[in-house]
N, C-alpha and C. Protein backbone atom coordinates (compact mmCIF):
# COMPACT_ATOMS: atom_id res chain seq x y z
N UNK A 1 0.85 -1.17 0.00
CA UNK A 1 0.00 0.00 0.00
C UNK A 1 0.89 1.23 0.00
N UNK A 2 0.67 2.17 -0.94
CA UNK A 2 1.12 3.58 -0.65
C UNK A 2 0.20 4.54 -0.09
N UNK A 3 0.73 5.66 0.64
CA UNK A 3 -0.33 6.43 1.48
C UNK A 3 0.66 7.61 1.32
N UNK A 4 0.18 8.73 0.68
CA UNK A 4 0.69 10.29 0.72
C UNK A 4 -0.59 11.51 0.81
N UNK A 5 -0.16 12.50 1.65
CA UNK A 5 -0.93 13.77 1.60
C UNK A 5 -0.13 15.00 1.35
N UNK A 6 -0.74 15.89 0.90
CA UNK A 6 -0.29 17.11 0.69
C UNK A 6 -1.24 18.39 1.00
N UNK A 7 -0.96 19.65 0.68
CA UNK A 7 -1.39 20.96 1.34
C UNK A 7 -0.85 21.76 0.35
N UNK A 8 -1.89 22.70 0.34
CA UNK A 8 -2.05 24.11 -0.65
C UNK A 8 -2.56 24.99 -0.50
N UNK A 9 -2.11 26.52 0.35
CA UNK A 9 -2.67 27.50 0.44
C UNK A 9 -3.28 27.63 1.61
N UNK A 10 -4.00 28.80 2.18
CA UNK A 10 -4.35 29.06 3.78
C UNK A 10 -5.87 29.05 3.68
N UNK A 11 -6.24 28.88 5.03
CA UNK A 11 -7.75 30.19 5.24
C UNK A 11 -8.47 29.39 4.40
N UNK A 12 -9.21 29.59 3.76
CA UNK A 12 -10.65 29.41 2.65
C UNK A 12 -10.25 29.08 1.64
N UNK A 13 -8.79 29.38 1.52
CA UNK A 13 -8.14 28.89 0.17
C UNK A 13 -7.62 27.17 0.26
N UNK A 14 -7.71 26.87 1.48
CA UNK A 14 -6.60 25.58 1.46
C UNK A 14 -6.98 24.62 0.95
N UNK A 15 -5.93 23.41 0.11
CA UNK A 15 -6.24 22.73 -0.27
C UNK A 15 -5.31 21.31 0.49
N UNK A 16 -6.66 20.39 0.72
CA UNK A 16 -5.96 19.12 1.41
C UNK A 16 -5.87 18.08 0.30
N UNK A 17 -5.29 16.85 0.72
CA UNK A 17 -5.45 15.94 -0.35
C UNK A 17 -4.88 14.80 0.25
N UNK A 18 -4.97 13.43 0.58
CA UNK A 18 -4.78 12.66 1.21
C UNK A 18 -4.90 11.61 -0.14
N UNK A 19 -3.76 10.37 -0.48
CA UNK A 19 -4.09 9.42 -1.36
C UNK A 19 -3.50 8.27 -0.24
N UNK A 20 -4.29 7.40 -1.18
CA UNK A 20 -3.87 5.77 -0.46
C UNK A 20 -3.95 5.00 -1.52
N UNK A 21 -3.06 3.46 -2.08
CA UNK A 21 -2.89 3.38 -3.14
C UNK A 21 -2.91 1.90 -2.78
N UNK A 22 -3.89 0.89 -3.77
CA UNK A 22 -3.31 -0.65 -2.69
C UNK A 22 -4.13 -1.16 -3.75
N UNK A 23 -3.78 -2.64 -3.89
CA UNK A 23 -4.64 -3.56 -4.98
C UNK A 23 -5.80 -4.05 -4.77
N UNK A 24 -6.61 -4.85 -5.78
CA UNK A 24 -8.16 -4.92 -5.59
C UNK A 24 -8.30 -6.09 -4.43
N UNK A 25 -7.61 -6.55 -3.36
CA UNK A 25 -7.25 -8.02 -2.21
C UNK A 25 -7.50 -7.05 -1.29
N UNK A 26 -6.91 -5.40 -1.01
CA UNK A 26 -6.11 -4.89 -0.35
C UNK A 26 -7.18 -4.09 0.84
N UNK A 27 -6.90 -3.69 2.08
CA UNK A 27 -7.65 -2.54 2.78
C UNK A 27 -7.82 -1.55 2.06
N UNK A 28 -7.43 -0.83 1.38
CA UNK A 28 -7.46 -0.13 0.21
C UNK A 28 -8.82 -0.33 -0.07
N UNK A 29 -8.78 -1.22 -0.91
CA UNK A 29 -9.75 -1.55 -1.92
C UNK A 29 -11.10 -1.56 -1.18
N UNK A 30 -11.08 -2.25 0.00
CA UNK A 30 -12.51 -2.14 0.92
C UNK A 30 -13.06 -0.95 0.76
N UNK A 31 -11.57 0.30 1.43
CA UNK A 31 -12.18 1.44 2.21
C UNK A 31 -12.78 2.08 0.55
N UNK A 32 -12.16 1.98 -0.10
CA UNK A 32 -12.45 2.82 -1.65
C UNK A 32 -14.45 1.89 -2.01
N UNK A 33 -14.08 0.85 -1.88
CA UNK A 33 -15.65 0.41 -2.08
C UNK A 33 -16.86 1.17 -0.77
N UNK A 34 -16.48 0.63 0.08
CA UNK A 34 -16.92 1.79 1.27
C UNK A 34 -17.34 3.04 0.87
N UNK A 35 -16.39 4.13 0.59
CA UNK A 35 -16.65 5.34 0.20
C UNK A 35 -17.54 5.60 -0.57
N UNK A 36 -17.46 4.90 -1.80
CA UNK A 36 -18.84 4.96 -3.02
C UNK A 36 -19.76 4.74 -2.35
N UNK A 37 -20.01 3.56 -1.69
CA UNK A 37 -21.64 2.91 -1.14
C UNK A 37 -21.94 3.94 0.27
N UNK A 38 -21.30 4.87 0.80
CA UNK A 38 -21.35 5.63 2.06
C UNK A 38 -20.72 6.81 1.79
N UNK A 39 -21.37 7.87 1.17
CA UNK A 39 -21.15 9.33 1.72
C UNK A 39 -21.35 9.76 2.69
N UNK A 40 -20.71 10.91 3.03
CA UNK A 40 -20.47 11.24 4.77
C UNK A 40 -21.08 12.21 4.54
N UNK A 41 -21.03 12.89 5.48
CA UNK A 41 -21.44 14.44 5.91
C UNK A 41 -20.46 15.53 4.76
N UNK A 42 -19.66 15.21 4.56
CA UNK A 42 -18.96 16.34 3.89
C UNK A 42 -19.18 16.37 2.10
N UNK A 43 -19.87 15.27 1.65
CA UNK A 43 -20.19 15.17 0.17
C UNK A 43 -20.19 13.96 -0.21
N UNK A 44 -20.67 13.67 -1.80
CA UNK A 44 -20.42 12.12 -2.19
C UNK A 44 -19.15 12.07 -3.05
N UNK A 45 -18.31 11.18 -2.80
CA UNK A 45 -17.28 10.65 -3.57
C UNK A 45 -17.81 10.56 -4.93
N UNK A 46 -16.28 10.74 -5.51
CA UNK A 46 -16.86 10.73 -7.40
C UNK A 46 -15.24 10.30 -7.50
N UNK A 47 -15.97 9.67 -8.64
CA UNK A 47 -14.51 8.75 -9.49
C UNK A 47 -13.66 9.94 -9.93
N UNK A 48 -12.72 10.20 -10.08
CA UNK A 48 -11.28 11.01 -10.95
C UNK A 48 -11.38 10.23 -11.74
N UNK A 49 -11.48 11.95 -12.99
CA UNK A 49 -11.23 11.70 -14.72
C UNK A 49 -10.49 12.26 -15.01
N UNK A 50 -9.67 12.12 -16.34
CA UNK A 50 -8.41 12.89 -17.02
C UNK A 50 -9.69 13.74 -18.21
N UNK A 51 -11.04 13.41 -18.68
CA UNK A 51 -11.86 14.08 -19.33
C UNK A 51 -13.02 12.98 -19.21
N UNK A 52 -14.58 13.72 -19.23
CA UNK A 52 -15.65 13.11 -19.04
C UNK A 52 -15.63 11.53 -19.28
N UNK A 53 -16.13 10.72 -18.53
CA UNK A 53 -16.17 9.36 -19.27
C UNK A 53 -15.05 9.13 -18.83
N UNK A 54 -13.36 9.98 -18.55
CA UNK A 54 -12.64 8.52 -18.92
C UNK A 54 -11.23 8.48 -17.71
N UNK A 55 -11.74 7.47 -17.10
CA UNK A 55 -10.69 7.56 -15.20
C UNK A 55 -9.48 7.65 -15.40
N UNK A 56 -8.38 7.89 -14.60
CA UNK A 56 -7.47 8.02 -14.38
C UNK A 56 -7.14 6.43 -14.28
N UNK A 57 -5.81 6.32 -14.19
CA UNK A 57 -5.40 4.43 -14.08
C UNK A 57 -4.07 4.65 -13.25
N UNK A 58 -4.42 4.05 -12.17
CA UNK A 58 -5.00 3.32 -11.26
C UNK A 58 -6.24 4.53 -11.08
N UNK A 59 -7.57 3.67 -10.88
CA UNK A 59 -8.46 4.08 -10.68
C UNK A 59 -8.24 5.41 -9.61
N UNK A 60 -9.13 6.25 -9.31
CA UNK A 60 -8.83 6.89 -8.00
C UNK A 60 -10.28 7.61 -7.81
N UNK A 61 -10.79 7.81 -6.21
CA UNK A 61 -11.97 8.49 -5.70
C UNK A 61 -11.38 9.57 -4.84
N UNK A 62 -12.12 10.69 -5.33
CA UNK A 62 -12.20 12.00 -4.55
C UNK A 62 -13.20 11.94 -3.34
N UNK A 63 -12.80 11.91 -2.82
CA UNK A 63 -13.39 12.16 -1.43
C UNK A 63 -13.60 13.16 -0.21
N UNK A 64 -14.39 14.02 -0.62
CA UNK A 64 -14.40 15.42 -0.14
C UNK A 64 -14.31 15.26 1.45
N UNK A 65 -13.40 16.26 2.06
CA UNK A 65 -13.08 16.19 3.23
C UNK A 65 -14.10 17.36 4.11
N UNK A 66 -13.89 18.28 3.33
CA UNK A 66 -14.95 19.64 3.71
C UNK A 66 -16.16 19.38 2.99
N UNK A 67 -17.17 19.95 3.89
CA UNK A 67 -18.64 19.87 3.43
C UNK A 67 -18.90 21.32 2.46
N UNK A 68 -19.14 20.67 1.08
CA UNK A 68 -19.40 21.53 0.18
C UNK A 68 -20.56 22.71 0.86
N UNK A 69 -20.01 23.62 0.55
CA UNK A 69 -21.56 24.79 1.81
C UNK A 69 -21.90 25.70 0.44
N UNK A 70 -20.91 26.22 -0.85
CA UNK A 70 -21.61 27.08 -1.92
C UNK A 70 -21.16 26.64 -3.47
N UNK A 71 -21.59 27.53 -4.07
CA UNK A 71 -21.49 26.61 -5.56
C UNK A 71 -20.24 27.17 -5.55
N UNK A 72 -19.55 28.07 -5.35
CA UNK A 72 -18.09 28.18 -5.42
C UNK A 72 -17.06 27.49 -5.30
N UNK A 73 -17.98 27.15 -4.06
CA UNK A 73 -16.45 25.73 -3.63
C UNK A 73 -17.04 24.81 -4.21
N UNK A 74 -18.32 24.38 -4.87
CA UNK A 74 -18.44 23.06 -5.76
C UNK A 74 -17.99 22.96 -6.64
N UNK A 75 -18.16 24.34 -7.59
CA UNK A 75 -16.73 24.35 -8.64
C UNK A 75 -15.97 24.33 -8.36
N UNK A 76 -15.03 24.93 -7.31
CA UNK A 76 -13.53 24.83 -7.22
C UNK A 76 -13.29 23.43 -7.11
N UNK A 77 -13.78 22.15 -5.98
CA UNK A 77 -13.96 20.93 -5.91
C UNK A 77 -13.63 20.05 -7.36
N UNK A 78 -14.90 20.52 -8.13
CA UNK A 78 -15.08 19.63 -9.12
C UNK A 78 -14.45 20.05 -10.49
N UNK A 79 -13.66 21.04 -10.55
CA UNK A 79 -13.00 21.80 -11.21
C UNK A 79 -11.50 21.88 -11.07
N UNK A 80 -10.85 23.03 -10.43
CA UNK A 80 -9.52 22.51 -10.58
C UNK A 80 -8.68 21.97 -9.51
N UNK A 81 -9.77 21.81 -8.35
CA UNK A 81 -9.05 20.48 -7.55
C UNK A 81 -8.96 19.13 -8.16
N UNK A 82 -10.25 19.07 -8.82
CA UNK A 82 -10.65 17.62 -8.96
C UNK A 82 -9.34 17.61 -10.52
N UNK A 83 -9.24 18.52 -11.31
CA UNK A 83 -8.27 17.96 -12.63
C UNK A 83 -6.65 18.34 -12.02
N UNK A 84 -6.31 18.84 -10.61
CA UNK A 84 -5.26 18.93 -10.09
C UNK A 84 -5.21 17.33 -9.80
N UNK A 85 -5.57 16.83 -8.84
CA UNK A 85 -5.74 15.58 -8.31
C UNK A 85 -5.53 14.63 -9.64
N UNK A 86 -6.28 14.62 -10.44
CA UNK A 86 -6.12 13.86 -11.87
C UNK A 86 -4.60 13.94 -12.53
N UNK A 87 -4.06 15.70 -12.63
CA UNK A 87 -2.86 15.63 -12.94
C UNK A 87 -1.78 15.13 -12.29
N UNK A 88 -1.71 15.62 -11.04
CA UNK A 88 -0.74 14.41 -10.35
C UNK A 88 -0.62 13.25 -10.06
N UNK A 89 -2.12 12.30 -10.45
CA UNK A 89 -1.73 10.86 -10.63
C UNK A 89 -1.35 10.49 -12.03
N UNK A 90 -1.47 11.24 -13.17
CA UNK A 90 -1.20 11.18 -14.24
C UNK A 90 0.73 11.14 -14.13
N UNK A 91 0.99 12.26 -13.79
CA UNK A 91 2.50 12.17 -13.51
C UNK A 91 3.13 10.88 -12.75
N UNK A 92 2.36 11.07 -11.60
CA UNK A 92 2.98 9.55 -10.48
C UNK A 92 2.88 8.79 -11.48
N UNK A 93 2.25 8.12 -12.26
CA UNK A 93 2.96 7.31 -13.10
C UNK A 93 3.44 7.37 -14.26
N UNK A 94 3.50 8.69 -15.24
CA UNK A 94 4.41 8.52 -16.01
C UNK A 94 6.01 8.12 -15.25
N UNK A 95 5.63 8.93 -13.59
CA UNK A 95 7.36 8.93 -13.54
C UNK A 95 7.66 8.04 -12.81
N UNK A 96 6.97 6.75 -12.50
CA UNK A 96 7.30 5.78 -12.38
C UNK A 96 7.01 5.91 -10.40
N UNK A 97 6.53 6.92 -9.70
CA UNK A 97 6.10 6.75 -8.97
C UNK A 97 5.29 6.03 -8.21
N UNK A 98 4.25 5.53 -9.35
CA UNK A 98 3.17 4.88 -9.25
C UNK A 98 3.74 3.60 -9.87
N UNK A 99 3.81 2.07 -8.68
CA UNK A 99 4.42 0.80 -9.27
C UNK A 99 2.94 0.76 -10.77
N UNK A 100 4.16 -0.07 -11.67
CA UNK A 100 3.77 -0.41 -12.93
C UNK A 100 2.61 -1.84 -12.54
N UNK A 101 2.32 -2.02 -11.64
CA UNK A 101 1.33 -3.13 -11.50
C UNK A 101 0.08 -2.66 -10.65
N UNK A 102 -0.11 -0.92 -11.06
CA UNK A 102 -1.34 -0.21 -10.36
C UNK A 102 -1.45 0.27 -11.66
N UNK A 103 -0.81 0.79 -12.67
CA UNK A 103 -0.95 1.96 -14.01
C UNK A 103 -2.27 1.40 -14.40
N UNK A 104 -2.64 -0.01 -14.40
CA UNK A 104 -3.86 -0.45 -15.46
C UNK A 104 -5.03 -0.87 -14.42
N UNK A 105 -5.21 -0.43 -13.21
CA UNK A 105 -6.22 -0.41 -12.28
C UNK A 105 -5.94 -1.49 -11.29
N UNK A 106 -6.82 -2.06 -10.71
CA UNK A 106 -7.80 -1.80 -10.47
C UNK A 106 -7.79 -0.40 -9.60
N UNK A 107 -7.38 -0.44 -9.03
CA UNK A 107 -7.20 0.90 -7.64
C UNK A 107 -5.55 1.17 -8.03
């Protein structure tokens, strides 16, 4: 399993981001099934896309940590957090960050 977080910006601006990375056997894989079938208080999980229709590989779920409260922050969310988040798993594995036996999914 891999597990990384990161941080961006202060106040109203900040951005969190927490990943966990593990195969379809794995705790991983539970908590990621979990998440879909159980939204919390803070929003519903949605799959990460690189463009409509089409996921990132290794799969990955956004999982809102803050409770969406205006359409501002739903765009910002689903907008350029959500294609930030997309771009840096795109990189983790071009650059080999991401083991070559997650690039084609499942998780």
């Amino acid at each position: 399993m891999l597990v990384g977080s990161g941080s961006e910006g202060s106040g109203s601006s900040i951005a969190l981001v927490d990943v966990a990375l593990g195969d379809d056997k794995s705790t991983v894989a539970q908590a990621w099934l979990n998440g879909f079938a159980s939204p919390g208080g803070s929003g519903a999980p949605f799959l990460i896309t690189v463009s409509p229709g089409v996921p990132v590989k290794p799969f990955a779920l956004f999982v809102p940590k803050v409770r969406i409260g205006t359409r501002d922050h739903f765009e910002a969310t689903h907008g350029p957090a959500h294609a930030g988040v997309a771009l840096g798993i795109l990189d983790a594995v071009r650059t080999g960050v991401v083991p070559s036996m997650w690039q084609s999914g499942p998780f």
